[in-house]
C-alpha atoms as a PDB file:
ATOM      1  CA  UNK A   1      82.773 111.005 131.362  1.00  0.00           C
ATOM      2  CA  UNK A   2      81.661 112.495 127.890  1.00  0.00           C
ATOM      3  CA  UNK A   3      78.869 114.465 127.264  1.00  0.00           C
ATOM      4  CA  UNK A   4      77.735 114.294 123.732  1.00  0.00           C
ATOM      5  CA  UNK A   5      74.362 115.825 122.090  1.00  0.00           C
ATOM      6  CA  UNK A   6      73.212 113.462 119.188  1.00  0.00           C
ATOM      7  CA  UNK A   7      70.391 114.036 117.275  1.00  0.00           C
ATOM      8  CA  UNK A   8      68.110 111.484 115.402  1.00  0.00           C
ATOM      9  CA  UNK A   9      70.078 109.996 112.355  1.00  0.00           C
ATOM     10  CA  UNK A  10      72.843 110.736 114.314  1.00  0.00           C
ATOM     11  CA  UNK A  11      75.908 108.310 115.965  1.00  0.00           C
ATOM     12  CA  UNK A  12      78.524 107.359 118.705  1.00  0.00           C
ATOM     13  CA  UNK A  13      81.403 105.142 118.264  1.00  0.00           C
ATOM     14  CA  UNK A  14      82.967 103.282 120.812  1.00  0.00           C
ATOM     15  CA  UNK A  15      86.626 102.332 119.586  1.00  0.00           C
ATOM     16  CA  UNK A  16      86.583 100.849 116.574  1.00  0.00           C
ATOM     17  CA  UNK A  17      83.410  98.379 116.584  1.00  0.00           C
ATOM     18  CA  UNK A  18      80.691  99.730 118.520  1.00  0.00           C
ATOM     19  CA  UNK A  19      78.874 102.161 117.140  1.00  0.00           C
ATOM     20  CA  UNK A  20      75.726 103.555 118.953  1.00  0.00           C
ATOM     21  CA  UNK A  21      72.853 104.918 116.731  1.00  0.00           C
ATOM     22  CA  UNK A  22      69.816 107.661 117.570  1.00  0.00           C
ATOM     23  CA  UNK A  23      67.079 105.984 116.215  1.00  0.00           C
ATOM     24  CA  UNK A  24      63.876 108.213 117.040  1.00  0.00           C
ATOM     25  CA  UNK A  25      63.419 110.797 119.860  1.00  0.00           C
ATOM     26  CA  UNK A  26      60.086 111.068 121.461  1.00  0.00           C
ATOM     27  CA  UNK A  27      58.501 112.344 124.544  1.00  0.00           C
ATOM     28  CA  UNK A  28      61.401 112.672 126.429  1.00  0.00           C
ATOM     29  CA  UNK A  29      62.905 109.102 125.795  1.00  0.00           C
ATOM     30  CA  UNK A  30      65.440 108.505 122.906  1.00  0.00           C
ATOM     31  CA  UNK A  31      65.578 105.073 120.861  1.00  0.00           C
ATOM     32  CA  UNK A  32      68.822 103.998 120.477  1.00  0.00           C
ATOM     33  CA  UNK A  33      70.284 100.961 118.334  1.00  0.00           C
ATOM     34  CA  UNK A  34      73.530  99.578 119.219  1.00  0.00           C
ATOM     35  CA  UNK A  35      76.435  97.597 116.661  1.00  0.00           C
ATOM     36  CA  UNK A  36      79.098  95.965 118.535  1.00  0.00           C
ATOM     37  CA  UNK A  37      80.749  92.024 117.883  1.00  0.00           C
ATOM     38  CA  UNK A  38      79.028  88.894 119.486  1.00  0.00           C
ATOM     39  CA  UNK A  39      80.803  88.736 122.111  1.00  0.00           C
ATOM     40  CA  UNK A  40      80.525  92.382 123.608  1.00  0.00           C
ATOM     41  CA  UNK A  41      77.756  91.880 125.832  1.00  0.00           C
ATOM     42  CA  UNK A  42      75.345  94.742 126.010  1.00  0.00           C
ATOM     43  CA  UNK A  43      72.757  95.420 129.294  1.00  0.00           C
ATOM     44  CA  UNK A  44      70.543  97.730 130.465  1.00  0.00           C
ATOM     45  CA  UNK A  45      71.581  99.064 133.362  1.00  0.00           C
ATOM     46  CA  UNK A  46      68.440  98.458 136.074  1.00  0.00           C
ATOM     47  CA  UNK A  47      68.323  95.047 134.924  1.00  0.00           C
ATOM     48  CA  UNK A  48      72.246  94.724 135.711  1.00  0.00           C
ATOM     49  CA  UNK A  49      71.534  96.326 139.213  1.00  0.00           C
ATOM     50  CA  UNK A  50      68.592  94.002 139.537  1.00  0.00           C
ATOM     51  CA  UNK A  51      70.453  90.584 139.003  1.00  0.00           C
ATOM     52  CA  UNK A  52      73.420  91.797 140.968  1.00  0.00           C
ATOM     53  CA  UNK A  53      71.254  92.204 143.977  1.00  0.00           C
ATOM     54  CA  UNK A  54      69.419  89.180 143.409  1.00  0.00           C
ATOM     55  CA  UNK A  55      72.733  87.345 143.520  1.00  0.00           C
ATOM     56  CA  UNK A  56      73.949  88.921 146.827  1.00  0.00           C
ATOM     57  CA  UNK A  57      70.643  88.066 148.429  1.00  0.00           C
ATOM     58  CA  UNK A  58      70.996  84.490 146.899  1.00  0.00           C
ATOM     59  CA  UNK A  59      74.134  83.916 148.863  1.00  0.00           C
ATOM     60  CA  UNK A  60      73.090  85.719 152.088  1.00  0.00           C
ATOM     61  CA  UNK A  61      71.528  83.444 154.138  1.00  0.00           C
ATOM     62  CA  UNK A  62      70.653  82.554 157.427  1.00  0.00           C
ATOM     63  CA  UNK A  63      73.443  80.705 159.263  1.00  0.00           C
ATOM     64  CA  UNK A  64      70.785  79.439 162.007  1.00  0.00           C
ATOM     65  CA  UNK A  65      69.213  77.713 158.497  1.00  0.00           C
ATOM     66  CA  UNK A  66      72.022  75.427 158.190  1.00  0.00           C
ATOM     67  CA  UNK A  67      72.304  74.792 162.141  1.00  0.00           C
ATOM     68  CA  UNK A  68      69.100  73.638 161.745  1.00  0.00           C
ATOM     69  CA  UNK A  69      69.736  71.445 159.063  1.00  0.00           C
ATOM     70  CA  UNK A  70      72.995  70.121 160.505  1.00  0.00           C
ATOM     71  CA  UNK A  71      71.050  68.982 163.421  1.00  0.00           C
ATOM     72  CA  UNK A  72      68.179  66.668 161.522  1.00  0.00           C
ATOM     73  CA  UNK A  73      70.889  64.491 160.055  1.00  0.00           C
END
């Protein structure tokens, strides 16, 4: 991990085609913009989390469920 202290104006760059800008600091939260190709795809990281445990609760289900629905046909 790398530890880096930007200030605003200031960037990162991530290889050679992502480049991560400080756009404004304020009250404790910093605005960043971020340049990287099309097909890098770019997430924030709760909403990652979010939608990966959303999927793993989409595929655990109740086996009893589909005993029930076995029977009925």
């Amino acid at each position: 991990m790398l530890v880096v202290k930007r200030k605003k104006g200031e960037s990162i760059l991530i290889g050679d085609d992502i480049q991560i800008n400080i756009v404004d600091i304020e009250n404790g939260a910093v605005k960043i913009s971020i340049e990287a190709p099309k097909e890098i795809t770019i997430l924030r990281k709760e909403l990652y989390t979010q939608v990966q445990q959303e999927n793993k609760n989409a595929i655990d289900i109740d086996l009893s469920i589909l005993q029930t629905l076995k029977q009925k046909k």
